[in-house]
Each structure stands twice: as C-alpha cells, then as structure tokens.
PDB file of N, CA and C in Angstrom:
ATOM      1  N   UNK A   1      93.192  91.889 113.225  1.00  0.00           N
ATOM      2  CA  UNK A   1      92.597  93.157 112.864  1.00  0.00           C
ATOM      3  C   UNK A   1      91.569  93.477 113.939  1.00  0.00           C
ATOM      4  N   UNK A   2      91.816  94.751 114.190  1.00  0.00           N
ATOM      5  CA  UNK A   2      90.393  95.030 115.417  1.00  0.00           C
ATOM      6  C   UNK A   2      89.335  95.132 115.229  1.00  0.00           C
ATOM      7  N   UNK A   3      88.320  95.198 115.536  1.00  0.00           N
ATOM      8  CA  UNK A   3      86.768  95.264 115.515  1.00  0.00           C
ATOM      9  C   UNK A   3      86.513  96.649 114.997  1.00  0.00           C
ATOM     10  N   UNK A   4      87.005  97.885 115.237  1.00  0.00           N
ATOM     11  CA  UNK A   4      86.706  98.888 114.870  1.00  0.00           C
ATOM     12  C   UNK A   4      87.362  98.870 113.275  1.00  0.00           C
ATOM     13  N   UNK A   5      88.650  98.587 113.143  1.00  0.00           N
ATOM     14  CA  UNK A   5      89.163  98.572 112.137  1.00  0.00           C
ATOM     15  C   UNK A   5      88.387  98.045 110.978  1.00  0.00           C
ATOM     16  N   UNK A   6      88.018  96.542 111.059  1.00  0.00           N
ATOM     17  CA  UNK A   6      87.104  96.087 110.227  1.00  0.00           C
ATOM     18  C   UNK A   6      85.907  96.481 109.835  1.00  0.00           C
ATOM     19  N   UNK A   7      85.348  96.887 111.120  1.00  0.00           N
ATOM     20  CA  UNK A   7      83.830  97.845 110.752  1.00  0.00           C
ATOM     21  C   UNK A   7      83.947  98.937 109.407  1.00  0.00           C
ATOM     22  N   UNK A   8      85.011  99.523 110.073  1.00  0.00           N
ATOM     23  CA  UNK A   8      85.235 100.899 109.205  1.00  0.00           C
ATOM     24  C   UNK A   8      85.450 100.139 107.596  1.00  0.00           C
ATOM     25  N   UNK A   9      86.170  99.378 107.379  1.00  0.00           N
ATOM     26  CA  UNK A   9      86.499  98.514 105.974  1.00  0.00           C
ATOM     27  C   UNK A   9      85.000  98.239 105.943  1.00  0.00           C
ATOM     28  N   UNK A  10      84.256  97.505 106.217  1.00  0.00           N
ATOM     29  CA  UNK A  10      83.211  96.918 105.705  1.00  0.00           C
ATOM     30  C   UNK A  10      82.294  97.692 105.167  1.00  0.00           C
ATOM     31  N   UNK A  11      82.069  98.992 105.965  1.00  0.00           N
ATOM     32  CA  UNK A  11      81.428 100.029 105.874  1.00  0.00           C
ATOM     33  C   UNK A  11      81.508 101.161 104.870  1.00  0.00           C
ATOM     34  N   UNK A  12      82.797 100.747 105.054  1.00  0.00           N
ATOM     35  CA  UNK A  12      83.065 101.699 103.102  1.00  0.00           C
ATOM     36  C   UNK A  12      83.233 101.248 102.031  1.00  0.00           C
ATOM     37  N   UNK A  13      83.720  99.718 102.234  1.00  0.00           N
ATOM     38  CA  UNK A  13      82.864  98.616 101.184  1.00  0.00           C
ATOM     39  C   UNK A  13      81.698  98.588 100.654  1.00  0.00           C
ATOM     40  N   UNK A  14      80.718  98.931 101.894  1.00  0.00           N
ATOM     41  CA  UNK A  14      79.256  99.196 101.236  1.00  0.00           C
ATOM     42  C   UNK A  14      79.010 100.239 100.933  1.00  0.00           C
ATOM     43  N   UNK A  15      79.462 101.315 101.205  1.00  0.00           N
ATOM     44  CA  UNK A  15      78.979 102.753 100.819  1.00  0.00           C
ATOM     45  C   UNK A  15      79.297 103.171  99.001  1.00  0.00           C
ATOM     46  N   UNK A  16      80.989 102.549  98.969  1.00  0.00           N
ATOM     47  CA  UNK A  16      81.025 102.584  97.771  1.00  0.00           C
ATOM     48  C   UNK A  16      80.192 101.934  96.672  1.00  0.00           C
ATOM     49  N   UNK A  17      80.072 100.408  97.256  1.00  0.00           N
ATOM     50  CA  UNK A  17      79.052  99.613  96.414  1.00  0.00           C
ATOM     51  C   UNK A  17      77.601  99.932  95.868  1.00  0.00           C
ATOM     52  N   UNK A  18      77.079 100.657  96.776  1.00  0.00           N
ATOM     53  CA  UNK A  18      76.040 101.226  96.748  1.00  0.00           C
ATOM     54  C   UNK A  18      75.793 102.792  96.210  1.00  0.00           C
ATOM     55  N   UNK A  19      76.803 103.216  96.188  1.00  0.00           N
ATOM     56  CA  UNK A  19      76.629 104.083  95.434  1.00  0.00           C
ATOM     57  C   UNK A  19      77.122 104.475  93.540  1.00  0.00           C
ATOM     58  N   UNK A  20      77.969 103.138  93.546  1.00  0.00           N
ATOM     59  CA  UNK A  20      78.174 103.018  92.326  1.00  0.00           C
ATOM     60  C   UNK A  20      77.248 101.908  91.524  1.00  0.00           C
ATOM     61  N   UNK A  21      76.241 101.276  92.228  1.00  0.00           N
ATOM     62  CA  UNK A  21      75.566  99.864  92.207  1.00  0.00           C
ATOM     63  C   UNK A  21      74.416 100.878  91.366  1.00  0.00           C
ATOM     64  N   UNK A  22      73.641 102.503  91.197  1.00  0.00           N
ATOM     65  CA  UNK A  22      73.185 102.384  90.092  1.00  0.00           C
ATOM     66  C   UNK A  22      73.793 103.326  89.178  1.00  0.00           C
ATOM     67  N   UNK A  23      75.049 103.420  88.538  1.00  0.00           N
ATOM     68  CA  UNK A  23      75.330 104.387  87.879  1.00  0.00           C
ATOM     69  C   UNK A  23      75.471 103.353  86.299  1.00  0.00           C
ATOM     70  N   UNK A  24      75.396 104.807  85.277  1.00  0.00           N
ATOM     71  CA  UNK A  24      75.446 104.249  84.006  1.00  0.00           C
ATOM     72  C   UNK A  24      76.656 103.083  83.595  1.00  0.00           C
ATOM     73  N   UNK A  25      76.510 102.224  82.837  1.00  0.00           N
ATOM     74  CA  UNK A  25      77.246 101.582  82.100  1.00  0.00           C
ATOM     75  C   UNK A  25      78.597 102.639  81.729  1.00  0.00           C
ATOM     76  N   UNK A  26      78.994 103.376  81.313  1.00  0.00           N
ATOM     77  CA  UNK A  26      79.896 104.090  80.691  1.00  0.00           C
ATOM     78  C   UNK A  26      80.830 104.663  82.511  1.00  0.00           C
ATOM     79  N   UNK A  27      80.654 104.342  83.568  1.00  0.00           N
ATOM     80  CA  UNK A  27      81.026 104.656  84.672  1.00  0.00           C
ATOM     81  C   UNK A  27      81.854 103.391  85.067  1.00  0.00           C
ATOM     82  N   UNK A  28      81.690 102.485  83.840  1.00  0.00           N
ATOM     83  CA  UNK A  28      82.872 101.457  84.943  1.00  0.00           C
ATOM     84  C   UNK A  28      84.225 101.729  84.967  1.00  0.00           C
ATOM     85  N   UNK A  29      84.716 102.520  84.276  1.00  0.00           N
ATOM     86  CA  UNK A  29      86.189 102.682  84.756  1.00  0.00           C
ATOM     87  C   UNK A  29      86.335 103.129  86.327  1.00  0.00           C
ATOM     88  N   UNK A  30      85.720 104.422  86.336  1.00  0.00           N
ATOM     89  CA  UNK A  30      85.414 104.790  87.819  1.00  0.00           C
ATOM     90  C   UNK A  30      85.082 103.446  88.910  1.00  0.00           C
ATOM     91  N   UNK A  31      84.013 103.407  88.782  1.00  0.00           N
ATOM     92  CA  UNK A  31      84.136 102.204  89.060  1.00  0.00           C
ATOM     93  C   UNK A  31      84.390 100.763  89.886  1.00  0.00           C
ATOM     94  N   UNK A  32      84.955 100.836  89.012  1.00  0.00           N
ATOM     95  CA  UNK A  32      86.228  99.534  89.057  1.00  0.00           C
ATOM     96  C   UNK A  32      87.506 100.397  89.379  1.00  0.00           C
ATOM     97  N   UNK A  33      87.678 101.513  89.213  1.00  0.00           N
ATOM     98  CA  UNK A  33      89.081 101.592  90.156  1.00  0.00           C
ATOM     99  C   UNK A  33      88.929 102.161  91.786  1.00  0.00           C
ATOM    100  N   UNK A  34      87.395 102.724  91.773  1.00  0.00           N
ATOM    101  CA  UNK A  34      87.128 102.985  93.014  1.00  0.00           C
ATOM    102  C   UNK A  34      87.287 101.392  93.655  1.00  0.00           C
ATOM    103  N   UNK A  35      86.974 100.232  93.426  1.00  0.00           N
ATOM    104  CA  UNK A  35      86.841  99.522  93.921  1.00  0.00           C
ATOM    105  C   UNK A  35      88.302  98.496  93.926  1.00  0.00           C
ATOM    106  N   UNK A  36      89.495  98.913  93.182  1.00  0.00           N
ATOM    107  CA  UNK A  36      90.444  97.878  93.349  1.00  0.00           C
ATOM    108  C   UNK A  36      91.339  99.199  94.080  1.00  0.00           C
ATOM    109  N   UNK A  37      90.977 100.376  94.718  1.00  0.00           N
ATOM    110  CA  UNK A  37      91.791 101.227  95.532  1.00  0.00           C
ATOM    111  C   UNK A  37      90.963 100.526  96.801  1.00  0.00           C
ATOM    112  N   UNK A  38      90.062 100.525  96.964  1.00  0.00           N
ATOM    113  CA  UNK A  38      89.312  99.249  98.459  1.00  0.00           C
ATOM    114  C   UNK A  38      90.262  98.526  98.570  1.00  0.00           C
ATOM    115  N   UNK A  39      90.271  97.542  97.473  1.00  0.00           N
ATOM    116  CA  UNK A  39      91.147  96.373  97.925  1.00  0.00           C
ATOM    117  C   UNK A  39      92.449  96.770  98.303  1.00  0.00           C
ATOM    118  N   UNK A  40      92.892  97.677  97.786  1.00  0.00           N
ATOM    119  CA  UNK A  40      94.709  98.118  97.972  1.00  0.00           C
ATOM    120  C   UNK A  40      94.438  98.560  99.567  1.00  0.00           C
ATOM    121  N   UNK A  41      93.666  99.052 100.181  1.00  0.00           N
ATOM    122  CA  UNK A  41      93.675  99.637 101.175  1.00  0.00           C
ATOM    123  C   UNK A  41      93.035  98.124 102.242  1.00  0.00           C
ATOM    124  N   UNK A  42      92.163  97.172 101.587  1.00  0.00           N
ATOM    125  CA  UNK A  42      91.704  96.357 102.823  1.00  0.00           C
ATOM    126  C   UNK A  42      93.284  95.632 102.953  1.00  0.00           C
ATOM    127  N   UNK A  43      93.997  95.368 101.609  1.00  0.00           N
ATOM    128  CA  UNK A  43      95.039  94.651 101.275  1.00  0.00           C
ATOM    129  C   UNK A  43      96.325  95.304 103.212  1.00  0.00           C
ATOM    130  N   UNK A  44      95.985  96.481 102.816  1.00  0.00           N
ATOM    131  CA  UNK A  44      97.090  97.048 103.946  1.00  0.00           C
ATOM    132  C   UNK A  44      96.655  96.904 105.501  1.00  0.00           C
ATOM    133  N   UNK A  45      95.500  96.819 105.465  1.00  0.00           N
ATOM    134  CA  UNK A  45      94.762  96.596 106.848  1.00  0.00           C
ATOM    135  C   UNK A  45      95.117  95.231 106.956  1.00  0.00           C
ATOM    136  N   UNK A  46      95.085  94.366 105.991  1.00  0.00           N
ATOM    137  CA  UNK A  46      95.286  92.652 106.550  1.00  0.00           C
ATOM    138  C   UNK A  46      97.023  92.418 106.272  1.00  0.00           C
ATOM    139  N   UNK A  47      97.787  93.419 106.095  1.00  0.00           N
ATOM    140  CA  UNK A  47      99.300  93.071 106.089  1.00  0.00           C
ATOM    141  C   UNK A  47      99.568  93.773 107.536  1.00  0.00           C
ATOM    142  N   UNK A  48      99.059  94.979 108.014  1.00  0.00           N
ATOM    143  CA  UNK A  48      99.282  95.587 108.791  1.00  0.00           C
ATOM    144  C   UNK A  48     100.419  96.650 108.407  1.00  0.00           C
ATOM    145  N   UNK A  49      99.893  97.140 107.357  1.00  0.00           N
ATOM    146  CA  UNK A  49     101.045  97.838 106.728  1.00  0.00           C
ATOM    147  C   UNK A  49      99.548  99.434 106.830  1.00  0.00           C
ATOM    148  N   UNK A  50      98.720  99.424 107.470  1.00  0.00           N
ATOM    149  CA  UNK A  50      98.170 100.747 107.090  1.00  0.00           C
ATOM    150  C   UNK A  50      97.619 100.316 108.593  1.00  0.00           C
ATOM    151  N   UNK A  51      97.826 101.799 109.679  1.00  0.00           N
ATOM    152  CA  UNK A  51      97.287 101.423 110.934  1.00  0.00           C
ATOM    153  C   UNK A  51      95.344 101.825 110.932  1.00  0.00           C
ATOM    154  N   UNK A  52      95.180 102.066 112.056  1.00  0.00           N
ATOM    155  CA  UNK A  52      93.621 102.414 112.769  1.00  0.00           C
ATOM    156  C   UNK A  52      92.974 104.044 112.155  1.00  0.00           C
ATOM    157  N   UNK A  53      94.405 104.629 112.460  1.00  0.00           N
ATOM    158  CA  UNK A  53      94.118 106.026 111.931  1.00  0.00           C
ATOM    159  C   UNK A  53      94.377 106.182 110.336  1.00  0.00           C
ATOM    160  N   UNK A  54      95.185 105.463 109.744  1.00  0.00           N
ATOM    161  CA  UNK A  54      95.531 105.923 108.148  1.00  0.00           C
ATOM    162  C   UNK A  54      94.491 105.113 107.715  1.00  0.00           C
ATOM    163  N   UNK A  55      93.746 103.832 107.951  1.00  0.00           N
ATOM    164  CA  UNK A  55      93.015 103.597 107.316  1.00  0.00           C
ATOM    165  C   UNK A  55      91.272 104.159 107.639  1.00  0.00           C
ATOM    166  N   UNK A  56      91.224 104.652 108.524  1.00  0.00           N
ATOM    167  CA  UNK A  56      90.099 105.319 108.314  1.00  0.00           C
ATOM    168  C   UNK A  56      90.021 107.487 107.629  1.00  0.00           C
ATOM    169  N   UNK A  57      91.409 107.623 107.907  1.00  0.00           N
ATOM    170  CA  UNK A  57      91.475 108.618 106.721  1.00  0.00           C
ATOM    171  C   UNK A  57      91.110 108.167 105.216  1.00  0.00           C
ATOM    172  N   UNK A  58      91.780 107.391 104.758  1.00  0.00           N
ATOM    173  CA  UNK A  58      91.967 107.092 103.629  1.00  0.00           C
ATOM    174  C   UNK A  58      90.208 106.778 103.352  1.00  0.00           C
ATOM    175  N   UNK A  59      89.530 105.523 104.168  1.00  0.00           N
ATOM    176  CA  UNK A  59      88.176 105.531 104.018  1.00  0.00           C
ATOM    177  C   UNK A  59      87.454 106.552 103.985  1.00  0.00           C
ATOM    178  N   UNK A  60      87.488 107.760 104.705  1.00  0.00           N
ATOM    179  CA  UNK A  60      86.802 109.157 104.567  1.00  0.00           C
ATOM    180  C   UNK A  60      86.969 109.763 103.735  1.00  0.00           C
ATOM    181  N   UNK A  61      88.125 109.809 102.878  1.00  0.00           N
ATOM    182  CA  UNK A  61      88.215 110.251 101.944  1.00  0.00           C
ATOM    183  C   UNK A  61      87.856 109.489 100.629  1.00  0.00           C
ATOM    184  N   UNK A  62      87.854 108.219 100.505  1.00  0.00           N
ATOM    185  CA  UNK A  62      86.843 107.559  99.487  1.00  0.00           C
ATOM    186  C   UNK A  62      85.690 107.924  99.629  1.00  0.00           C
ATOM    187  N   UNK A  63      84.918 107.951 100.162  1.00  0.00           N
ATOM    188  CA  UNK A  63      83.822 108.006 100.906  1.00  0.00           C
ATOM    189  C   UNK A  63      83.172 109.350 101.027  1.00  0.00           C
ATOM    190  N   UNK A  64      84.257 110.346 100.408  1.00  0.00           N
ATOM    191  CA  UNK A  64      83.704 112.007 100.135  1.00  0.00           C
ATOM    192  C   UNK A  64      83.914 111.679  99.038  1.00  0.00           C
ATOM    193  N   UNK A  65      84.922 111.380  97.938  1.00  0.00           N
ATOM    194  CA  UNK A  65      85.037 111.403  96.609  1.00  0.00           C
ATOM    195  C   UNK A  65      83.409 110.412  95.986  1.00  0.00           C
ATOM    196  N   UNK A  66      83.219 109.249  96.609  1.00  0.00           N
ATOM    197  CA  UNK A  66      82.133 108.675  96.116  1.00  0.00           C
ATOM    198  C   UNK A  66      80.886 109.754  96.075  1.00  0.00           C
ATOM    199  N   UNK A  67      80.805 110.555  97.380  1.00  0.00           N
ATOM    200  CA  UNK A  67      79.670 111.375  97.531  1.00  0.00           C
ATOM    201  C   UNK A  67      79.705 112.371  96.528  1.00  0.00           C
ATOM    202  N   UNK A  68      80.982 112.826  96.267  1.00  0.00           N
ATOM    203  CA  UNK A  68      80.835 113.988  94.873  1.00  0.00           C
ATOM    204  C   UNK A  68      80.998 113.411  93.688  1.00  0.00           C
ATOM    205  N   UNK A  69      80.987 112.457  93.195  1.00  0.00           N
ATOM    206  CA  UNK A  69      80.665 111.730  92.146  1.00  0.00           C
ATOM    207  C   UNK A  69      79.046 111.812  92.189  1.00  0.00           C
ATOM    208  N   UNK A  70      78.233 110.989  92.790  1.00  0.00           N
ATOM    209  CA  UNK A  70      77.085 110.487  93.407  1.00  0.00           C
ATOM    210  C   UNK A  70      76.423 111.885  92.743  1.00  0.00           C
ATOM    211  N   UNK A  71      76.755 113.008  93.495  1.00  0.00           N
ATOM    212  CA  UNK A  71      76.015 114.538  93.291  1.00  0.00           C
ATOM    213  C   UNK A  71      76.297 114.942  92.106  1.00  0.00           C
ATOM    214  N   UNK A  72      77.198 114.806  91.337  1.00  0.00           N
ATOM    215  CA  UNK A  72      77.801 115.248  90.080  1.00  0.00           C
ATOM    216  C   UNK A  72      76.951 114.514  89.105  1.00  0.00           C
ATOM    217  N   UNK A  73      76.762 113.239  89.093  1.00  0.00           N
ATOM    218  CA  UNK A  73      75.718 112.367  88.398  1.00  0.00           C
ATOM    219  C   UNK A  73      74.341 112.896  88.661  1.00  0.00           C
ATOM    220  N   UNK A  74      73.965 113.033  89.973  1.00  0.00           N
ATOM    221  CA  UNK A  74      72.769 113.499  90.391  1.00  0.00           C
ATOM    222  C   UNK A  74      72.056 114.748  89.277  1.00  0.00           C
ATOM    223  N   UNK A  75      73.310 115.691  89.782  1.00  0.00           N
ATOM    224  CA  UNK A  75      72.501 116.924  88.882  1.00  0.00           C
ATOM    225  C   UNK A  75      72.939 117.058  87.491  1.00  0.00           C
ATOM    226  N   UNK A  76      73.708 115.884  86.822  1.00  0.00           N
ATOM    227  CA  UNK A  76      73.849 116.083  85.076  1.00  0.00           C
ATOM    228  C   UNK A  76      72.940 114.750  84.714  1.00  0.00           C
ATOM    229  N   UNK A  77      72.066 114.035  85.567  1.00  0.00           N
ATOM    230  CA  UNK A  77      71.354 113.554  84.801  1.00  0.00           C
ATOM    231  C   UNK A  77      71.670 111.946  84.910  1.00  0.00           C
ATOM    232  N   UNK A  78      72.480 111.543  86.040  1.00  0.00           N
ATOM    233  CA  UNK A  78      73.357 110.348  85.483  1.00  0.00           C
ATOM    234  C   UNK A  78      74.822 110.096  85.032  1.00  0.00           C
ATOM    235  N   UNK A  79      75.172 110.996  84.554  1.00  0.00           N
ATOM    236  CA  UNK A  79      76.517 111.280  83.669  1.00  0.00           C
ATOM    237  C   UNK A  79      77.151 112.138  84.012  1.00  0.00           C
ATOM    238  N   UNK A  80      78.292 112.280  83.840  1.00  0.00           N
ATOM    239  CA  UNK A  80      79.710 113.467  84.093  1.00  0.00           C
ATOM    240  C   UNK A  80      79.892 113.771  82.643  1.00  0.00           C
ATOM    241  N   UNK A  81      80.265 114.850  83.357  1.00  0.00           N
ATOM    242  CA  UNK A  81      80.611 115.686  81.922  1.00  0.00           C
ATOM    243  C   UNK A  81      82.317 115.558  81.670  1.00  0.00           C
ATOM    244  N   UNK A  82      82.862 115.563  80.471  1.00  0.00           N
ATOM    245  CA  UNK A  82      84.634 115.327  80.199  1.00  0.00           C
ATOM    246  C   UNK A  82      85.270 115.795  81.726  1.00  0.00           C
ATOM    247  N   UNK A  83      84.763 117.481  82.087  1.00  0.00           N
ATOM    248  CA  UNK A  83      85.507 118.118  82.508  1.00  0.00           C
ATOM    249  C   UNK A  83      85.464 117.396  84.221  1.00  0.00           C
ATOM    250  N   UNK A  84      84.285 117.114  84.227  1.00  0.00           N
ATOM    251  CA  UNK A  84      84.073 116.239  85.536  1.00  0.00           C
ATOM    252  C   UNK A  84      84.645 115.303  85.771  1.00  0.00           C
ATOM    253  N   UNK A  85      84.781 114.240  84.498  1.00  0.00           N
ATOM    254  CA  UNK A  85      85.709 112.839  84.662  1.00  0.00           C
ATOM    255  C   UNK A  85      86.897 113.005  84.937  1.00  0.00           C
ATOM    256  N   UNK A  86      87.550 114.108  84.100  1.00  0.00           N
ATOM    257  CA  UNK A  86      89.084 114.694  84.212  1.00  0.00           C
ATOM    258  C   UNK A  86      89.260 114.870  85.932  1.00  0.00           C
ATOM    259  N   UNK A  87      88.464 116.047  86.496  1.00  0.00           N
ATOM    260  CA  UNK A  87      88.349 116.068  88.138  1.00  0.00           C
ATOM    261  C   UNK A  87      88.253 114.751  88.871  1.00  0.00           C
ATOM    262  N   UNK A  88      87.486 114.145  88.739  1.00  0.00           N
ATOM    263  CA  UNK A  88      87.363 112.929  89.241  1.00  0.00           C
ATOM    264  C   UNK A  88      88.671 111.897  89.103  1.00  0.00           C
ATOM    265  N   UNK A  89      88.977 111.932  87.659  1.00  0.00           N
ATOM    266  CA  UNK A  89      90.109 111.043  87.556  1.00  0.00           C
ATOM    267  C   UNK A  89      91.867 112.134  88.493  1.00  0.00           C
ATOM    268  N   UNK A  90      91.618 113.218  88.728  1.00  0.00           N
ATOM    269  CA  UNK A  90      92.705 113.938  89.542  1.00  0.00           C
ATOM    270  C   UNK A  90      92.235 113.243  90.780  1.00  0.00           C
ATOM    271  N   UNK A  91      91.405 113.256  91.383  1.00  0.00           N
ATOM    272  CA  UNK A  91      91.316 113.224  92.339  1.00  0.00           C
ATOM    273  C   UNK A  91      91.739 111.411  92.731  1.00  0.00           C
ATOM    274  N   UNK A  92      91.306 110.444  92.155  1.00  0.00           N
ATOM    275  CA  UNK A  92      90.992 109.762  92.363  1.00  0.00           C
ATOM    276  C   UNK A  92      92.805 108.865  92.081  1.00  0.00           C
ATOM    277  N   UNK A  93      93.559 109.954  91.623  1.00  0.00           N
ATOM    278  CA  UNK A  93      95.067 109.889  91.330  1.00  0.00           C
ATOM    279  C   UNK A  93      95.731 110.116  92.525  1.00  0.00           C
ATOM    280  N   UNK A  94      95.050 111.251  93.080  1.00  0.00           N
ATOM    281  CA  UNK A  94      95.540 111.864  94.392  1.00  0.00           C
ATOM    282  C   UNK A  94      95.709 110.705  95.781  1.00  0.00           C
ATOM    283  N   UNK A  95      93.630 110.148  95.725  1.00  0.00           N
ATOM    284  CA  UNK A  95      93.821 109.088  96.378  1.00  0.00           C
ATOM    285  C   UNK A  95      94.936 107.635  96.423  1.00  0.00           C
ATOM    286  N   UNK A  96      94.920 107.512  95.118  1.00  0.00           N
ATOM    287  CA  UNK A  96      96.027 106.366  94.656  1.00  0.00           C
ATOM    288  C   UNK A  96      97.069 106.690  95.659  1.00  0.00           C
ATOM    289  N   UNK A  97      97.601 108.241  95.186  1.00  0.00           N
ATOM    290  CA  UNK A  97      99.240 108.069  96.157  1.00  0.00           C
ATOM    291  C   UNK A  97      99.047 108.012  97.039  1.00  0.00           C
ATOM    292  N   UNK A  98      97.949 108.815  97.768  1.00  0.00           N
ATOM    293  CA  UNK A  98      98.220 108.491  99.026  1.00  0.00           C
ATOM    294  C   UNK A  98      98.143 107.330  99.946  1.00  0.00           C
ATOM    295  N   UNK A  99      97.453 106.627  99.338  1.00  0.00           N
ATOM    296  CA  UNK A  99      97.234 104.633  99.609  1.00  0.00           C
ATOM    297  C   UNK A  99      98.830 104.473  99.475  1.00  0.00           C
ATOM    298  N   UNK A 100      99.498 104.850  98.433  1.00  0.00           N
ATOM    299  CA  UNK A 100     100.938 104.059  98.519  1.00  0.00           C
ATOM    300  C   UNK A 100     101.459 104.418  99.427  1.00  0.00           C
ATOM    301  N   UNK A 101     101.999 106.105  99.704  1.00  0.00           N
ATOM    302  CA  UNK A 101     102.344 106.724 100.716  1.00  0.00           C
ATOM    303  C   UNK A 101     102.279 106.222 102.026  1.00  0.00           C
ATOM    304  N   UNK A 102     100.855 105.671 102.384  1.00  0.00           N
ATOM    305  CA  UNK A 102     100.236 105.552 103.664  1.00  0.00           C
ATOM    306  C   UNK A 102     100.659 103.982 103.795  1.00  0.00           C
ATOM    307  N   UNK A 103     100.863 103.213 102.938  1.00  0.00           N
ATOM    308  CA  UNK A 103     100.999 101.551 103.146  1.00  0.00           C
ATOM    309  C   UNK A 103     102.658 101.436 102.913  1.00  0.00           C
ATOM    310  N   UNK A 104     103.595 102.780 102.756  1.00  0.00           N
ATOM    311  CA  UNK A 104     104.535 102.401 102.231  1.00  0.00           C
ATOM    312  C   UNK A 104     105.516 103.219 103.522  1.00  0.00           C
ATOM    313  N   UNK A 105     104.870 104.091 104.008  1.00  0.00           N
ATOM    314  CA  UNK A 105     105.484 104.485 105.403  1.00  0.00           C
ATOM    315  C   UNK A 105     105.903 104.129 106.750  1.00  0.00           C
ATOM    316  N   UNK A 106     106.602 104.105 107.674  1.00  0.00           N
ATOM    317  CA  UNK A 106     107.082 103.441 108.459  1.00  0.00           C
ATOM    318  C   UNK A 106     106.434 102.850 109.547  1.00  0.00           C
ATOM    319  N   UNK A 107     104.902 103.351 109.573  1.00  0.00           N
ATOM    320  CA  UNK A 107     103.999 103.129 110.861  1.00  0.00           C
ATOM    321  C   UNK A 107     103.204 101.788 110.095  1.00  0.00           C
ATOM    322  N   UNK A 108     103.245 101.244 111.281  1.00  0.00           N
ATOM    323  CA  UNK A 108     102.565  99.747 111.052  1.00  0.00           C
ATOM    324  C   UNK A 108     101.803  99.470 112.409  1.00  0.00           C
ATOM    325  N   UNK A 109     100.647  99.112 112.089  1.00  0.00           N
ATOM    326  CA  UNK A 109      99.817  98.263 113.045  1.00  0.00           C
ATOM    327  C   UNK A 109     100.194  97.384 114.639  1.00  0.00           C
TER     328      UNK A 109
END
C-alpha cells in the first residue's frame, strides 16, 4: 500500500472517530455503520481491490456525510430529527453501494 494511500485511510479513520467520539448514545447505529463502511473500504485498500483514486473518493465522501451529520446534531441540539435519520440513513445507503461498486469493478491497484 502506498504512503499516500494509507495517510488518506488513517486520516479518515480519525476524522470519523472524532466526530462521532461525542455524539449521543441513541447515534450508535450511525455510528457503527459509519465505521464498519471504513473497514469495508480499508478492507479494499489492503486486497487491492479499491485503487489511489476510488479510495480517496469514497474517503471524501465519508468525510462530507460525517460533516453533515456533525452540523445537523450541532444545530438540533445533539440529536437528528426522524426526518434527518431517514436522510442520513439514504445517504449513507448510497455510500454502501458505492463501496461495493468501487471494490467490485475491474480496476485494481
């Protein structure tokens, strides 16, 4: 794995961590699936099944979804509202495929 490659993994390892590291108790679903879509994606960086460029898309785009979570909590206080979780959980569906898409396509490392 290259040096840049890994940076970028490590780096959105922490961004997520840290930004879900103070949210309410009732946020672990979020969560915890923000964090086992990491692994699906470090998972493809160490098979070489997700190259330099798909995996730092895919990280930028965790990495905006964390930030509008983050703000969404911010200004309700901590908490999402139904209609917010529903958004969040689309989105966070969206990300899913495209992790498969991107680890399941013909370009490899």
């Amino acid at each position: 794995m290259n040096r840049k490659l890994f940076l970028a993994l490590v780096l959105g390892t922490a961004v997520s961590a840290a930004l879900f590291a103070a949210a309410p108790a009732g946020a672990a679903v979020i969560r915890n699936r923000a964090e086992r879509q990491q692994q699906r994606i470090a998972r493809g960086v160490a098979s070489g099944q997700l190259t330099a460029r798909e995996t730092a898309r895919l990280e930028n785009r965790e990495a905006n979804l964390n930030r509008e979570i983050s703000g969404l909590r911010r200004f309700n206080g901590g908490t999402l509202t139904p209609s917010e979780r529903a958004l969040v959980d689309h989105q966070q569906n969206a990300l899913s495929r495209s992790i498969y898409r991107q680890k399941h396509d013909a370009q490899t490392r």
